[in-house]
C-alpha atoms as a PDB file:
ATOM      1  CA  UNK A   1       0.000   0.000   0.000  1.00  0.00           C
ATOM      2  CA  UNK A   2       2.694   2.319  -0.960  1.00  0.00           C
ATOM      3  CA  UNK A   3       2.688   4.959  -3.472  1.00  0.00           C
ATOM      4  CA  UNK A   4      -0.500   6.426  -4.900  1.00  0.00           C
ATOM      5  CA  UNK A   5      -2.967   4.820  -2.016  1.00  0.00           C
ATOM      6  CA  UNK A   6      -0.465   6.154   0.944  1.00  0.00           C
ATOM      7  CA  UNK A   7      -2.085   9.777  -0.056  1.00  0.00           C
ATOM      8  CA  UNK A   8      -5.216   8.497   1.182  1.00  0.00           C
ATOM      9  CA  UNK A   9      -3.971   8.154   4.248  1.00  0.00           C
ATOM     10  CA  UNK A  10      -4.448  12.207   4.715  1.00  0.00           C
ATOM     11  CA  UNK A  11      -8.289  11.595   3.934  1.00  0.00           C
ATOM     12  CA  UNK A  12      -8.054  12.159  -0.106  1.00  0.00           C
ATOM     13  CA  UNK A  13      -6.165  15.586   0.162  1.00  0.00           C
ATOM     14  CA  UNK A  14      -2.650  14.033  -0.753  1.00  0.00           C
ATOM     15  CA  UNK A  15      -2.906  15.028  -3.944  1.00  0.00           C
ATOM     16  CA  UNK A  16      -3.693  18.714  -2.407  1.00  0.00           C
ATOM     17  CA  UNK A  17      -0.450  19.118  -0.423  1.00  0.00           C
ATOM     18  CA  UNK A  18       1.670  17.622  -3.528  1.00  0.00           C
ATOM     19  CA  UNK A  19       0.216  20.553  -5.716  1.00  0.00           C
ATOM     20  CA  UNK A  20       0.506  22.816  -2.839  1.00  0.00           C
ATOM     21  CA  UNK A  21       4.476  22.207  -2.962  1.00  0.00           C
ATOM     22  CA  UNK A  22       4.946  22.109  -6.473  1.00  0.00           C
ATOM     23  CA  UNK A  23       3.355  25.655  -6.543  1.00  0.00           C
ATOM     24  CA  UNK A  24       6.027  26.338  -4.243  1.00  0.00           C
ATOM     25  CA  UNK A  25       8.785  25.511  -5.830  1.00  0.00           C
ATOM     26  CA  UNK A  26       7.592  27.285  -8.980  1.00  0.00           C
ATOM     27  CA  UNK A  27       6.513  30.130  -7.128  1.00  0.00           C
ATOM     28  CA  UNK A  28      10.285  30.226  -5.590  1.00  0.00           C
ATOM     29  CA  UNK A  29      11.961  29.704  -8.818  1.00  0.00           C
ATOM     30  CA  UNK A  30      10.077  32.427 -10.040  1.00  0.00           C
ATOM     31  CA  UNK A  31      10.896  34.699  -7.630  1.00  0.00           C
ATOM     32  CA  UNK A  32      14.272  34.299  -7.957  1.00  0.00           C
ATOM     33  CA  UNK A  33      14.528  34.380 -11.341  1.00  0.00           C
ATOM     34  CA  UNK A  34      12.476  37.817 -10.936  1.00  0.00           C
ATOM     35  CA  UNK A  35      15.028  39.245  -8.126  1.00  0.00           C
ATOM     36  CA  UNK A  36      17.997  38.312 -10.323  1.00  0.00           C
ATOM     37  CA  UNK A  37      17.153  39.915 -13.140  1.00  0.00           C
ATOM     38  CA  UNK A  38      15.773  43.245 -11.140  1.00  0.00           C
ATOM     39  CA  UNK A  39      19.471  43.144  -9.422  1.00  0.00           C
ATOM     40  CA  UNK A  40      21.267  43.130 -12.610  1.00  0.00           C
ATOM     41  CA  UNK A  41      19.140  45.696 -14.359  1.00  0.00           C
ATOM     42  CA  UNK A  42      19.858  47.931 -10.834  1.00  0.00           C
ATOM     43  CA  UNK A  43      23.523  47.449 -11.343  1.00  0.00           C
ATOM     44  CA  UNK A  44      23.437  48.356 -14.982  1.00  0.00           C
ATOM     45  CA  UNK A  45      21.628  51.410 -14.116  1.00  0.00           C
ATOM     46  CA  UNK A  46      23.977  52.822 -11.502  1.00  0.00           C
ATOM     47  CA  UNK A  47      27.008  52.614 -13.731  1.00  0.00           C
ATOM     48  CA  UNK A  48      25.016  55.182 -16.504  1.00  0.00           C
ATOM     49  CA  UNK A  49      26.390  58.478 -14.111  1.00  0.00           C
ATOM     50  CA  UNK A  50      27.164  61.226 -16.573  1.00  0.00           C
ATOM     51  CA  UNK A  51      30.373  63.206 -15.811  1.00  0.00           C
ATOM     52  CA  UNK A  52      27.839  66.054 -15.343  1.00  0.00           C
ATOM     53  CA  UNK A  53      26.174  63.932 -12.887  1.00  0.00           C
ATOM     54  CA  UNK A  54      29.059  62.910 -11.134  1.00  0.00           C
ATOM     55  CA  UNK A  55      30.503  66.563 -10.597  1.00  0.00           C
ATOM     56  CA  UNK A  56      26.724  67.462  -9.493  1.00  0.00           C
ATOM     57  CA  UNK A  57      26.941  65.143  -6.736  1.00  0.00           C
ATOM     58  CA  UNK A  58      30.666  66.578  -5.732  1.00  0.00           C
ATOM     59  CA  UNK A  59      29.549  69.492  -5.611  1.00  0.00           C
ATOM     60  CA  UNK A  60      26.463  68.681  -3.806  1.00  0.00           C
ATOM     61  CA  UNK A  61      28.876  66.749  -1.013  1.00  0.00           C
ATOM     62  CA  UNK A  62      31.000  70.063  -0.708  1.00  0.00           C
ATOM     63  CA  UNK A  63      34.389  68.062  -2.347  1.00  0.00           C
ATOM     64  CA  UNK A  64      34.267  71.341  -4.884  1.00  0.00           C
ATOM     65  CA  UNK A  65      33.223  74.855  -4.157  1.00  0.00           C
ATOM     66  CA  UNK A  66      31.490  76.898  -6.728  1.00  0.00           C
ATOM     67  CA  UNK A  67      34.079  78.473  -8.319  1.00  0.00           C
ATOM     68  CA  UNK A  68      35.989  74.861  -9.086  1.00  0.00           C
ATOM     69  CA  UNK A  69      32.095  73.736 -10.147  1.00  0.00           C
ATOM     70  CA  UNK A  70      31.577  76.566 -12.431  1.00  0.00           C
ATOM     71  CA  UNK A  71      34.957  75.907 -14.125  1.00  0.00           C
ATOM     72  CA  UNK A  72      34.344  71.945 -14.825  1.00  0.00           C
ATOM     73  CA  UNK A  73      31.258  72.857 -15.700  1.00  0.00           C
ATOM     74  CA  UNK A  74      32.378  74.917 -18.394  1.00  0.00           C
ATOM     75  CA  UNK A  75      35.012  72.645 -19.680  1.00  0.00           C
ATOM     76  CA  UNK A  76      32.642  69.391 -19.908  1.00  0.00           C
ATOM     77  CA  UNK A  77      30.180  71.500 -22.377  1.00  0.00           C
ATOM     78  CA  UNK A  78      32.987  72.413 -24.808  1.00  0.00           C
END
């Protein structure tokens, strides 16, 4: 009385915790297939700084004043 019968051992709702964990494991796979690709498309978006961007933000943290900003300013439009 092995295989297919044992599952009627849990009154006829065997079968309802099998599908209950292969909806799991999909569900999980899915999931992480989901957070991988979200991670990757983060990184890929951090690494797009402009040079304008990135002297915005120095100046921003005070590593330039606004005479230094002005001048790199100038020099990245020409």
């Amino acid at each position: 009385m092995y295989g297919f019968y044992n599952m009627m051992d849990w009154g006829g709702f065997g079968w309802l915790s099998m599908l209950l964990f292969w909806g799991l494991v999909i569900l999980g796979v899915v999931v992480l297939f989901r957070y991988s690709s979200r991670s990757e498309r983060d990184n890929h978006h951090k690494e797009e700084k402009t040079s304008s961007d990135i002297l915005k933000e120095r100046y921003a943290k005070g590593e330039i004043d606004k005479k230094e900003f002005e001048e790199k300013k100038k020099d990245l439009l020409l």
